[in-house]
C-alpha atoms as a PDB file:
ATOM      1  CA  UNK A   1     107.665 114.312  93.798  1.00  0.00           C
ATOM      2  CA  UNK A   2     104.421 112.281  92.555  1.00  0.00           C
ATOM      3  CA  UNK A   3     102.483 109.228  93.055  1.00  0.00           C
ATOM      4  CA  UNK A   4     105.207 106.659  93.255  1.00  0.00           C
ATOM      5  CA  UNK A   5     107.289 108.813  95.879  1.00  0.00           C
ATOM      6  CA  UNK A   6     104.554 109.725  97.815  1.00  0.00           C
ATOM      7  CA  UNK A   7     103.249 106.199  98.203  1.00  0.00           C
ATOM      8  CA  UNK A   8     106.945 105.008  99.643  1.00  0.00           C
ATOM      9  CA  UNK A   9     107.020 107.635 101.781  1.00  0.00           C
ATOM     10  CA  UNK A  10     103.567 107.114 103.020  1.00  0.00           C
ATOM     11  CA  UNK A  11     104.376 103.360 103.940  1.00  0.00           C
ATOM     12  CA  UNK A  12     107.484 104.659 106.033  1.00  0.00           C
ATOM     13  CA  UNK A  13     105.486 107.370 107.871  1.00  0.00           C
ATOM     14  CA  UNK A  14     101.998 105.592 107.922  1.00  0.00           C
ATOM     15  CA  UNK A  15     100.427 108.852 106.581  1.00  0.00           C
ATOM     16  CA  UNK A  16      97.586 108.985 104.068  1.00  0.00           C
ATOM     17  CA  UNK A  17      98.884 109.488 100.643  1.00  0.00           C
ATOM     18  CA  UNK A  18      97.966 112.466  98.206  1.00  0.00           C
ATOM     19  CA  UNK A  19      95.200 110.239  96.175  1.00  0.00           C
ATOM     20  CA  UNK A  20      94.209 107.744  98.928  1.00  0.00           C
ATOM     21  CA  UNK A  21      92.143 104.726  97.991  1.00  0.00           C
ATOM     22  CA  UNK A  22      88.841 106.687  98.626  1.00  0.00           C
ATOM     23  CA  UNK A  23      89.780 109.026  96.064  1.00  0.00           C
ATOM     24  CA  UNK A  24      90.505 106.483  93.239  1.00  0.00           C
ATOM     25  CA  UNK A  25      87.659 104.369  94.381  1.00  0.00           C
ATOM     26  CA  UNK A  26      85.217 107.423  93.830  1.00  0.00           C
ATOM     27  CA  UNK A  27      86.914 108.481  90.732  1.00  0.00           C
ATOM     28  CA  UNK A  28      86.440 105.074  88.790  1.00  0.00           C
ATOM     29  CA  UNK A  29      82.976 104.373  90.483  1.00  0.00           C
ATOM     30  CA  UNK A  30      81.896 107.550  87.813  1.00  0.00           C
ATOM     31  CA  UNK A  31      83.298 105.671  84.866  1.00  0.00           C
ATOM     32  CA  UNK A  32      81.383 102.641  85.893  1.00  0.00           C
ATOM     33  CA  UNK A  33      78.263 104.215  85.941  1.00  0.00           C
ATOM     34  CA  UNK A  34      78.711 105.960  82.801  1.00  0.00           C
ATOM     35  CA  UNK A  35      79.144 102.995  81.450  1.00  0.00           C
ATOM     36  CA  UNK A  36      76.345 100.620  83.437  1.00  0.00           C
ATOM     37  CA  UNK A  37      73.985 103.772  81.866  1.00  0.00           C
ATOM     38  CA  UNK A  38      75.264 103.527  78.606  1.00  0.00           C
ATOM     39  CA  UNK A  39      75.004 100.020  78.503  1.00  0.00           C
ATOM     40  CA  UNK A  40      71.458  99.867  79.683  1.00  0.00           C
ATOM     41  CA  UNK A  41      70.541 102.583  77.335  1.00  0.00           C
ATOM     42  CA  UNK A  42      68.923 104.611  79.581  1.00  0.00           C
ATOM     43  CA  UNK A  43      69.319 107.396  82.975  1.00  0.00           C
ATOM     44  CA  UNK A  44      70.246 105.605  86.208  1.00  0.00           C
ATOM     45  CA  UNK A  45      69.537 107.766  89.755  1.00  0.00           C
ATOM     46  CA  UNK A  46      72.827 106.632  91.936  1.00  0.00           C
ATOM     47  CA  UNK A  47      73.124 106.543  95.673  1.00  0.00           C
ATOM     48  CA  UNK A  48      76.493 107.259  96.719  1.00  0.00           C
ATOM     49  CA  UNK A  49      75.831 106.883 100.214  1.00  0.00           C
ATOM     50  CA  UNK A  50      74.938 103.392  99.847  1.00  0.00           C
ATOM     51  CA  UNK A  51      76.448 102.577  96.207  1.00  0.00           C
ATOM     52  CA  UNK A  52      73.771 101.193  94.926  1.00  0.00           C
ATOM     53  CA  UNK A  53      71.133 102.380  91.901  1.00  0.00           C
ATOM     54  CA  UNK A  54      67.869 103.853  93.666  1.00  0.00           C
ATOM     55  CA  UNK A  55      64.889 101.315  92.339  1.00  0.00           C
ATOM     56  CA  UNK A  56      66.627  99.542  89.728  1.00  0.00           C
ATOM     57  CA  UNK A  57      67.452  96.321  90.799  1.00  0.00           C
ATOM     58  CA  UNK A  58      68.751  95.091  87.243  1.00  0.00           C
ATOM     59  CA  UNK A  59      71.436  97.601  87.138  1.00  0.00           C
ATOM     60  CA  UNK A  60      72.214  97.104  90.303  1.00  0.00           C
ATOM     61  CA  UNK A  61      73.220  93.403  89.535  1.00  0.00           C
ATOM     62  CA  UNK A  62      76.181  94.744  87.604  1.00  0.00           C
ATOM     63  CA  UNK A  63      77.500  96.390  90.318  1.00  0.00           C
ATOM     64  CA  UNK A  64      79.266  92.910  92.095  1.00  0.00           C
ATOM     65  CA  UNK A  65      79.802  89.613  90.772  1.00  0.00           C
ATOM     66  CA  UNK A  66      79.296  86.490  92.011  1.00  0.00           C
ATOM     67  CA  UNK A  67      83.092  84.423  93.212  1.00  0.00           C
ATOM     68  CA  UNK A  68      83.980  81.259  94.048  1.00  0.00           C
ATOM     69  CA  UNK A  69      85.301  79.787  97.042  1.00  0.00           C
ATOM     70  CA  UNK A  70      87.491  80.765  98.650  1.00  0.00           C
ATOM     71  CA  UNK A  71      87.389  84.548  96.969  1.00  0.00           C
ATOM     72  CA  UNK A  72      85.127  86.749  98.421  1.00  0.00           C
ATOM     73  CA  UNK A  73      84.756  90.164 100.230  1.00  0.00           C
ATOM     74  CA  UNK A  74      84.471  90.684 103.773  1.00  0.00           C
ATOM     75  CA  UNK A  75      80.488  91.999 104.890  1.00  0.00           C
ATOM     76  CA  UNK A  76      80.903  94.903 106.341  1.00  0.00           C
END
Protein backbone atom coordinates (compact mmCIF):
# COMPACT_ATOMS: atom_id res chain seq x y z
CA UNK A 1 0.00 0.00 0.00
CA UNK A 2 3.44 2.06 0.31
CA UNK A 3 5.43 4.16 2.53
CA UNK A 4 2.81 6.46 3.91
CA UNK A 5 0.36 3.44 4.77
CA UNK A 6 2.82 1.38 6.08
CA UNK A 7 4.21 3.99 8.43
CA UNK A 8 0.43 4.56 10.01
CA UNK A 9 0.01 1.22 10.36
CA UNK A 10 3.32 0.66 11.92
CA UNK A 11 2.57 3.38 14.68
CA UNK A 12 -0.81 1.46 15.50
CA UNK A 13 0.86 -1.99 15.69
CA UNK A 14 4.39 -0.86 16.96
CA UNK A 15 5.97 -3.01 14.17
CA UNK A 16 9.07 -2.04 12.21
CA UNK A 17 8.14 -0.49 8.98
CA UNK A 18 9.21 -1.75 5.39
CA UNK A 19 12.27 0.94 5.11
CA UNK A 20 13.05 1.45 8.84
CA UNK A 21 15.32 4.29 9.86
CA UNK A 22 18.45 1.99 9.56
CA UNK A 23 17.72 1.51 6.07
CA UNK A 24 17.41 5.23 5.05
CA UNK A 25 20.20 6.11 7.37
CA UNK A 26 22.56 3.62 5.41
CA UNK A 27 21.18 4.57 2.13
CA UNK A 28 22.01 8.42 2.40
CA UNK A 29 25.28 7.77 4.45
CA UNK A 30 26.53 6.45 0.56
CA UNK A 31 25.54 9.74 -0.97
CA UNK A 32 27.45 11.54 1.68
CA UNK A 33 30.48 9.90 1.09
CA UNK A 34 30.32 10.18 -2.52
CA UNK A 35 30.16 13.43 -2.06
CA UNK A 36 32.81 14.08 1.10
CA UNK A 37 35.20 12.07 -1.76
CA UNK A 38 34.31 14.15 -4.44
CA UNK A 39 34.72 17.12 -2.59
CA UNK A 40 38.11 16.27 -1.27
CA UNK A 41 39.18 15.18 -4.64
CA UNK A 42 40.45 12.12 -3.76
CA UNK A 43 39.56 7.99 -2.48
CA UNK A 44 38.35 7.83 1.13
CA UNK A 45 38.57 4.05 2.96
CA UNK A 46 35.11 4.13 5.16
CA UNK A 47 34.40 2.22 8.31
CA UNK A 48 30.90 1.37 8.55
CA UNK A 49 31.18 -0.26 11.71
CA UNK A 50 32.25 2.77 13.38
CA UNK A 51 31.19 5.56 10.68
CA UNK A 52 34.05 7.16 10.56
CA UNK A 53 36.96 7.55 7.58
CA UNK A 54 39.95 5.05 8.48
CA UNK A 55 43.16 7.61 8.98
CA UNK A 56 41.79 10.66 7.64
CA UNK A 57 40.98 12.86 10.23
CA UNK A 58 40.14 15.93 7.85
CA UNK A 59 37.39 14.14 6.19
CA UNK A 60 36.28 12.92 9.05
CA UNK A 61 35.52 16.53 10.36
CA UNK A 62 32.74 16.73 7.80
CA UNK A 63 31.06 14.01 9.07
CA UNK A 64 29.24 16.13 12.33
CA UNK A 65 28.99 19.66 12.98
CA UNK A 66 29.48 21.55 15.76
CA UNK A 67 25.66 22.99 17.62
CA UNK A 68 24.81 25.27 19.98
CA UNK A 69 23.22 25.02 23.19
CA UNK A 70 20.83 23.54 23.83
CA UNK A 71 20.97 21.27 20.37
CA UNK A 72 22.96 18.43 20.55
CA UNK A 73 22.99 14.56 20.22
CA UNK A 74 22.86 12.19 22.91
CA UNK A 75 26.63 10.11 23.41
CA UNK A 76 25.94 6.94 23.01
Amino acid sequence: PGHHRDWIDCIRSRQRPIADVEIGARSVTVCHLANLAYWNRRKLRYDPKTWQFVGEAEANQWLDRARREPWRLPTV
